[in-house]
C-alpha atoms as a PDB file:
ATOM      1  CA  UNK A   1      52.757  86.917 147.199  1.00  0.00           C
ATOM      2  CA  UNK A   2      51.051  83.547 146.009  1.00  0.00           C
ATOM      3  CA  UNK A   3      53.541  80.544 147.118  1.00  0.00           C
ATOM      4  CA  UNK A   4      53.632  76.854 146.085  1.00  0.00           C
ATOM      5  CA  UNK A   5      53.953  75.209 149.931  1.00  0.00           C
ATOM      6  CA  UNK A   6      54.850  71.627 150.903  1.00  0.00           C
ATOM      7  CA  UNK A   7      55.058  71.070 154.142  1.00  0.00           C
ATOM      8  CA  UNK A   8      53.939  68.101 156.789  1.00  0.00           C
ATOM      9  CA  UNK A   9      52.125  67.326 160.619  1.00  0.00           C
ATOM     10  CA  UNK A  10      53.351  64.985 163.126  1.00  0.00           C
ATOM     11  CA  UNK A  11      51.332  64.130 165.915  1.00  0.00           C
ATOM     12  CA  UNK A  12      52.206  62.222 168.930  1.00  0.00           C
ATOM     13  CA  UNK A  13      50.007  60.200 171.398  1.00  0.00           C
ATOM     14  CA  UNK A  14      47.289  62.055 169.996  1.00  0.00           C
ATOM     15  CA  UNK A  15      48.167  65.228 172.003  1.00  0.00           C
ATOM     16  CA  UNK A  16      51.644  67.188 170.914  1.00  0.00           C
ATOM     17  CA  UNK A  17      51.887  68.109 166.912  1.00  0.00           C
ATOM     18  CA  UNK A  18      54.746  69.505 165.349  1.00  0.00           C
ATOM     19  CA  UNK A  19      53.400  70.594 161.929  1.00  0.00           C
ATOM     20  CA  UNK A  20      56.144  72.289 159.493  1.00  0.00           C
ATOM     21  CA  UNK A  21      56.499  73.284 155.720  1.00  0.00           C
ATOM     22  CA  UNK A  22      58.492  75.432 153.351  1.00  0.00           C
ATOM     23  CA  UNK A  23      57.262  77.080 150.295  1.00  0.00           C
ATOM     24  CA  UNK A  24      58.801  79.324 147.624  1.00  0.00           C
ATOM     25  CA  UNK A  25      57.458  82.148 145.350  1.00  0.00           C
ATOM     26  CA  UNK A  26      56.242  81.195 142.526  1.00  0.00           C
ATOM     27  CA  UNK A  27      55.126  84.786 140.715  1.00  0.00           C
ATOM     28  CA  UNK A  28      58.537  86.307 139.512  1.00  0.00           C
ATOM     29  CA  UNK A  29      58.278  89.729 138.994  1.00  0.00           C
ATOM     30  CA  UNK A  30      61.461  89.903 137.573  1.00  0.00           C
ATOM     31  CA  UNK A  31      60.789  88.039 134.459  1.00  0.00           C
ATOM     32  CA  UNK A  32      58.828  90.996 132.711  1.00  0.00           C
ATOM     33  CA  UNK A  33      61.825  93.459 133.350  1.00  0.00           C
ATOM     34  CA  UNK A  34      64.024  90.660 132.019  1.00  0.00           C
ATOM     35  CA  UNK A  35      62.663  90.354 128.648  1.00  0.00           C
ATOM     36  CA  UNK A  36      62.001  94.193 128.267  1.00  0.00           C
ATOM     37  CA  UNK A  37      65.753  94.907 129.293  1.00  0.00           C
ATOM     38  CA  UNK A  38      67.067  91.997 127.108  1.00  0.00           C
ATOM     39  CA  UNK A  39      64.748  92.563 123.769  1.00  0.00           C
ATOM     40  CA  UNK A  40      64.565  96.130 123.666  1.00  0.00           C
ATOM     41  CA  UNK A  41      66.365  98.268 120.952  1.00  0.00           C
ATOM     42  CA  UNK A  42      69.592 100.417 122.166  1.00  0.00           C
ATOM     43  CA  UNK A  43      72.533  99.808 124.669  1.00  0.00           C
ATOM     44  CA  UNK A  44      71.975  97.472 127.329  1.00  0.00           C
ATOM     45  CA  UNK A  45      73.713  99.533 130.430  1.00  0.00           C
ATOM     46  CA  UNK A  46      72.585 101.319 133.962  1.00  0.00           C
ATOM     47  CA  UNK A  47      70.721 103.832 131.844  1.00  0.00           C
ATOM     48  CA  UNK A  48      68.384 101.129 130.696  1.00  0.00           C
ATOM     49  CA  UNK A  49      64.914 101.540 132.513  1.00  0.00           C
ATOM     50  CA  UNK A  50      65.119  98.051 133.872  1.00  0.00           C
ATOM     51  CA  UNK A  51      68.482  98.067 134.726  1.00  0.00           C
ATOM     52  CA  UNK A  52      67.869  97.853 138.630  1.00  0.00           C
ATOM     53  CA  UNK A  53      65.400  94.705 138.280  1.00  0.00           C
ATOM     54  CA  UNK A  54      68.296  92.742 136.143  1.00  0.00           C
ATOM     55  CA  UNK A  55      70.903  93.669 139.212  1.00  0.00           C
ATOM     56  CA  UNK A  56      68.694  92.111 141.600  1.00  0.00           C
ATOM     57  CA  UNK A  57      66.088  89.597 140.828  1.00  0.00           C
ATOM     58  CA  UNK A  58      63.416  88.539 142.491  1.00  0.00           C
ATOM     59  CA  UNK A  59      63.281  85.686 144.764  1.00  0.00           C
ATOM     60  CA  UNK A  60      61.134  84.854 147.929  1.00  0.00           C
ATOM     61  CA  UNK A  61      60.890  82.208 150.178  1.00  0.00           C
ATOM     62  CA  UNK A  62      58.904  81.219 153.379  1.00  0.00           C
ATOM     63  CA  UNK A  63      59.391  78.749 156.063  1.00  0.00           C
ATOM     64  CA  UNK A  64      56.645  78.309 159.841  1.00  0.00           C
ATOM     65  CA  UNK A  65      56.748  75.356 162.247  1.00  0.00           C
ATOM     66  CA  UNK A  66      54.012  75.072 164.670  1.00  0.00           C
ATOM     67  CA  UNK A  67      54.104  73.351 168.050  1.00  0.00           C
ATOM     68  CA  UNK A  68      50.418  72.298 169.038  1.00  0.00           C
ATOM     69  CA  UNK A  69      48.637  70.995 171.627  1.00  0.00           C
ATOM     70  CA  UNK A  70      45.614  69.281 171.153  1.00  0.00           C
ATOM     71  CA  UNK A  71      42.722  68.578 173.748  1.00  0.00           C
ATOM     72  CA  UNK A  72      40.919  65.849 174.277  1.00  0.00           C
ATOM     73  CA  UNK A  73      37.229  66.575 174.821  1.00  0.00           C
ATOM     74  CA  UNK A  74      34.356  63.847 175.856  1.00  0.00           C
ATOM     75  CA  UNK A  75      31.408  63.573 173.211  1.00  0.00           C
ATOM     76  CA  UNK A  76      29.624  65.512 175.492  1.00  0.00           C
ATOM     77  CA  UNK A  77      32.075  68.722 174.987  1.00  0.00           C
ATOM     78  CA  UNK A  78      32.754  68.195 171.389  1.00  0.00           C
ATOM     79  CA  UNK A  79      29.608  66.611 169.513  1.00  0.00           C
ATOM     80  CA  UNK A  80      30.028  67.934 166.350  1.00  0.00           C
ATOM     81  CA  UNK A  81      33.740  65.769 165.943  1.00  0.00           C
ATOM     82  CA  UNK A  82      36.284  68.254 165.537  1.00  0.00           C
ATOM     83  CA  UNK A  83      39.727  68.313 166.621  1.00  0.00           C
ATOM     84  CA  UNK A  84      40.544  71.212 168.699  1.00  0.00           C
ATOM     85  CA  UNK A  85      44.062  73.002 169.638  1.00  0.00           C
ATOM     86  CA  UNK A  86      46.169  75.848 170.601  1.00  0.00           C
ATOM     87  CA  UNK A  87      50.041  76.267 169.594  1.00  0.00           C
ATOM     88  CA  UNK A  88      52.731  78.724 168.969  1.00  0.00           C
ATOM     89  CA  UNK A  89      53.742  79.802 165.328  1.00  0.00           C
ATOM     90  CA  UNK A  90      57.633  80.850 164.518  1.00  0.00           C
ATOM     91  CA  UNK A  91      57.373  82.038 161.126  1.00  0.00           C
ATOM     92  CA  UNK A  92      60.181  83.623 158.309  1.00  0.00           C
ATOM     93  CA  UNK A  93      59.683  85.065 155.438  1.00  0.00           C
ATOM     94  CA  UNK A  94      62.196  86.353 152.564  1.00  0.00           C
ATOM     95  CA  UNK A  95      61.708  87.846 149.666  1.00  0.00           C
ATOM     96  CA  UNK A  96      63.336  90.514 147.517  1.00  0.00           C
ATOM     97  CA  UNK A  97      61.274  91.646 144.781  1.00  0.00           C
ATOM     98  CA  UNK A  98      61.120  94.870 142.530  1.00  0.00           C
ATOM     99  CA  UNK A  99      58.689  97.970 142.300  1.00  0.00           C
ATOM    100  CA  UNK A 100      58.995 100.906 139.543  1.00  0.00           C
ATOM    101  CA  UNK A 101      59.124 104.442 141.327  1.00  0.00           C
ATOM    102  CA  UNK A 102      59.107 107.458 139.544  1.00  0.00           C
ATOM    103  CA  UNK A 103      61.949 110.186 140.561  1.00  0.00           C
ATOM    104  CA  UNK A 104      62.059 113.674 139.982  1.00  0.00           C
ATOM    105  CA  UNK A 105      65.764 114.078 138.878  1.00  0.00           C
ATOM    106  CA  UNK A 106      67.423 117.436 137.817  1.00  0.00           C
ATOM    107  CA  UNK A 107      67.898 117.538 133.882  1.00  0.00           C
ATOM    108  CA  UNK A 108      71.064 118.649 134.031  1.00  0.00           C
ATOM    109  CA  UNK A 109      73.818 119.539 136.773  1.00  0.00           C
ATOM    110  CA  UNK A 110      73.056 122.671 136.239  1.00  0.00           C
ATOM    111  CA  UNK A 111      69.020 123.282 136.308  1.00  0.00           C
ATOM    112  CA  UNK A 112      67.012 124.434 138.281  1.00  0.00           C
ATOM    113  CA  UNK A 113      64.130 122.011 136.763  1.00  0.00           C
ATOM    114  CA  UNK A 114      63.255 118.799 137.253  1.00  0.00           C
ATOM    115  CA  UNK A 115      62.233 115.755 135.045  1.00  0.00           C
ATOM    116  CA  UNK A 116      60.034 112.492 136.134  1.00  0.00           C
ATOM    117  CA  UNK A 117      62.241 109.116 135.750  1.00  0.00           C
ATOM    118  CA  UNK A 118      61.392 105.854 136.830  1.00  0.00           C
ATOM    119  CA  UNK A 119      63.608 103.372 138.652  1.00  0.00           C
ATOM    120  CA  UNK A 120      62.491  99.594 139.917  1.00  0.00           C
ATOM    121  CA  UNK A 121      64.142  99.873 143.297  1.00  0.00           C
ATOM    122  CA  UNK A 122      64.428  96.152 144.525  1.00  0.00           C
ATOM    123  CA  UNK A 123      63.354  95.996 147.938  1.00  0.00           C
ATOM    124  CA  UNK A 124      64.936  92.896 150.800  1.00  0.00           C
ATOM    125  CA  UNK A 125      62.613  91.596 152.641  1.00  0.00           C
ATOM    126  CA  UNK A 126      62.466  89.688 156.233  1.00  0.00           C
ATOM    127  CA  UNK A 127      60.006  89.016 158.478  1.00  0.00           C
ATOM    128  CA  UNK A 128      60.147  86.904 161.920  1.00  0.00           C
ATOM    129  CA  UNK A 129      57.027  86.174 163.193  1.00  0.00           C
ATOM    130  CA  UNK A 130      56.136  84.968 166.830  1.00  0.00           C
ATOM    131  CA  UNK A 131      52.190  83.894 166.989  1.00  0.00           C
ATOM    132  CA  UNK A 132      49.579  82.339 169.537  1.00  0.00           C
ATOM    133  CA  UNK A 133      47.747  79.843 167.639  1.00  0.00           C
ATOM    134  CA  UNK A 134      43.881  78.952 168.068  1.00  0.00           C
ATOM    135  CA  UNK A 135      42.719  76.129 165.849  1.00  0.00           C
ATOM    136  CA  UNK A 136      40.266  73.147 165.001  1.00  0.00           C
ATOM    137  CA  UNK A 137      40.617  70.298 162.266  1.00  0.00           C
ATOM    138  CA  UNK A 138      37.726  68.617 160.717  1.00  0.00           C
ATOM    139  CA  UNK A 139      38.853  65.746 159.524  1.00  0.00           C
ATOM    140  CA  UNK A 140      36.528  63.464 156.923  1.00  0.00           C
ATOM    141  CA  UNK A 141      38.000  60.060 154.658  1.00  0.00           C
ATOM    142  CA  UNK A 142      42.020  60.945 155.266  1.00  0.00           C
ATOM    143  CA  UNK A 143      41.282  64.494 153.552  1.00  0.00           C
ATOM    144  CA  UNK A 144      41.875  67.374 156.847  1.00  0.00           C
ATOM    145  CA  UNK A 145      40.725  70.748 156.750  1.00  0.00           C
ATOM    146  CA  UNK A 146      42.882  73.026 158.868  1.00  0.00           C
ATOM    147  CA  UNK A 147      41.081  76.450 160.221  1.00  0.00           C
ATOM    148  CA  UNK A 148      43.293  78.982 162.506  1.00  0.00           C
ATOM    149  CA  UNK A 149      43.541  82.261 164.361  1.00  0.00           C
ATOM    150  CA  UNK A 150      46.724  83.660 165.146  1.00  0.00           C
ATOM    151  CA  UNK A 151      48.070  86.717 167.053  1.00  0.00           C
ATOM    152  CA  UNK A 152      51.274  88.007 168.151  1.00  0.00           C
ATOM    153  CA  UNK A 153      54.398  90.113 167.045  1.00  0.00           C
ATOM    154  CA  UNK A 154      56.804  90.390 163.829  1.00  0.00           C
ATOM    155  CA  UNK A 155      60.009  92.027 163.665  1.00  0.00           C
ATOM    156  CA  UNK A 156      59.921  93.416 159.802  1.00  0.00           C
ATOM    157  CA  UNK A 157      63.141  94.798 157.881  1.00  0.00           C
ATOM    158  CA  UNK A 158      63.484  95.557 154.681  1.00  0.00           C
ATOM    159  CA  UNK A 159      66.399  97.476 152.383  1.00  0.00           C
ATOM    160  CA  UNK A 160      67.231  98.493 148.936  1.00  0.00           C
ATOM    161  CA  UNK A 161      69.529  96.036 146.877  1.00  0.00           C
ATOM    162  CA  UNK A 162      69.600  98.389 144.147  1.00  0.00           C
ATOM    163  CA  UNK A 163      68.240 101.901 143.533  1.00  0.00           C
ATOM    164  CA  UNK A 164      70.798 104.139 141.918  1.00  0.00           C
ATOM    165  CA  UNK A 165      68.835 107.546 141.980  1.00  0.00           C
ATOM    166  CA  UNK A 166      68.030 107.228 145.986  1.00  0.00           C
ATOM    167  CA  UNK A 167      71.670 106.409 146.757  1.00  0.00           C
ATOM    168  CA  UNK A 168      72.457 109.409 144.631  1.00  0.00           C
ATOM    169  CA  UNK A 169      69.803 111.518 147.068  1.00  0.00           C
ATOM    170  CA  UNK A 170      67.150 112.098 144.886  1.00  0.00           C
ATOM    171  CA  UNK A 171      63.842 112.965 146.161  1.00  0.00           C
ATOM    172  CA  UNK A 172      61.183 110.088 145.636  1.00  0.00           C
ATOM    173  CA  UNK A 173      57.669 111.208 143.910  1.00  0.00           C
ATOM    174  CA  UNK A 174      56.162 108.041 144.748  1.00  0.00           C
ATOM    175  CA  UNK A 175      57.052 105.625 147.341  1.00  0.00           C
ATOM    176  CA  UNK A 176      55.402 103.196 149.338  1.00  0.00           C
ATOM    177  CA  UNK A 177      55.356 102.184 153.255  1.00  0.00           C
ATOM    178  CA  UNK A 178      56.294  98.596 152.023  1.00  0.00           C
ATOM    179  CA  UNK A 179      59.128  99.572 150.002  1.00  0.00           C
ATOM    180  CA  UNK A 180      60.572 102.193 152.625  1.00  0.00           C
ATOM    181  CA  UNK A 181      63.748 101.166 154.709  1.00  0.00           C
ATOM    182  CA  UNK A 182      63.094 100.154 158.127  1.00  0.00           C
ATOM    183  CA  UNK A 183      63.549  97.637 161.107  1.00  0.00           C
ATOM    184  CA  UNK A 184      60.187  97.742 163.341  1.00  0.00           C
ATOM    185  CA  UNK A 185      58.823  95.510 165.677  1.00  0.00           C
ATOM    186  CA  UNK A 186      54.726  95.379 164.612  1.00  0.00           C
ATOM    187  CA  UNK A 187      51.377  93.156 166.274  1.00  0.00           C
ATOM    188  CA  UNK A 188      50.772  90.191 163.511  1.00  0.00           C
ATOM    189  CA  UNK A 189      47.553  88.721 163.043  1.00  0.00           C
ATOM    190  CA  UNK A 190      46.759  86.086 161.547  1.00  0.00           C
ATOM    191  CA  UNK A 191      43.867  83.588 160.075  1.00  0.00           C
ATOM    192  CA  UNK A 192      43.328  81.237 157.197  1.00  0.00           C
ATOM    193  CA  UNK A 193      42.704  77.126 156.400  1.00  0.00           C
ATOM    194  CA  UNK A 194      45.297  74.338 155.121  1.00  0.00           C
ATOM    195  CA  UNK A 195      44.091  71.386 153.706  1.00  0.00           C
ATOM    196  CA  UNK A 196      45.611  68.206 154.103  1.00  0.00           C
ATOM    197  CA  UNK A 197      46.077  64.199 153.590  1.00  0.00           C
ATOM    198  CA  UNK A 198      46.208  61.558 156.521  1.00  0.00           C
ATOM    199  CA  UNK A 199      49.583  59.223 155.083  1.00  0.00           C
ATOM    200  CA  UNK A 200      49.526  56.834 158.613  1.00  0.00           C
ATOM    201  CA  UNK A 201      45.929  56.053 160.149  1.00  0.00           C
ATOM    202  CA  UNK A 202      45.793  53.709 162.874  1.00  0.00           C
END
């Protein structure tokens, strides 16, 4: 999930960086179910099909710090200018956000047939994540680019807020590993770029 992410880097005796920032989601996939459960025709109850998004709308969040080290290299080692270093990453993500799954649910108490309904079963998310960080800045006129490799190990949990037809024990016709219960411990890996503006230059 795309977020908008501020977040800031402060470095100390050119060495020790503690670099930190918070961003939330900005794609709400609530809003769609909103509108459809809001302006559609008929009673607006638990039998609507968006009824389960309204209870529980989406929201995420995510916060990292990063404690770096950074090495100082002779022109010799480094010729090419860039910044080199290697940290750890504590990173936590939550989100809770909704995904339609289609049910097979008994017509009536009484059949022995089935019909296909559709519930958006909103799905709680966490994640802590514990990395090793590799990384090297470029940095050129106050502008910083920001490249990394991480690797280590995330606890992931995740829980229904609101599904009505699984709490009733209905079978599921389609469901996904990322919308399934669980608590796990998993490897993380990690890589991607930040760019960046120098405030204070000596």
């Amino acid at each position: 999930m795309p977020h908008f992410t501020i977040g800031s880097e402060v470095i100390f005796k050119d060495r020790f960086g503690i670099d930190f920032s918070y961003g939330r989601r900005f794609m709400n996939q609530g809003l769609y179910h909103y509108l459809n459960y809001n302006l559609s025709i008929g009673p607006k109850n638990d039998n609507n099909l968006y009824f389960d998004s309204i209870a529980a709308p989406s929201f995420g969040e995510r916060f990292h710090i990063d404690l770096k080290y950074y090495y100082k290299l002779s022109a010799v080692e480094n010729p090419i200018g860039f910044k080199y270093y290697t940290g750890i990453r504590y990173i936590n993500v939550h989100d809770i956000r909704n995904k339609e799954i289609s049910y097979w649910v008994p017509l009536s108490p009484n059949s022995d047939t089935s019909g296909l309904r559709s519930s958006n079963a909103a799905i709680e998310k966490q994640l802590h994540i514990f990395n090793f960080t590799q990384g090297f800045v470029v940095e050129q006129n106050r502008f910083i680019l920001d490249c990394y490799f991480s690797i280590g190990i995330k606890r992931k949990t995740q829980h229904f807020v609101h599904n009505k037809y699984h709490d009733l024990g209905y079978n599921s016709y389609r469901n996904f590993v990322w919308n399934e219960p669980m608590n796990k411990l998993r490897p993380s890996l990690n890589g991607g770029f930040k760019i960046g503006y120098k405030i204070f230059k000596k």
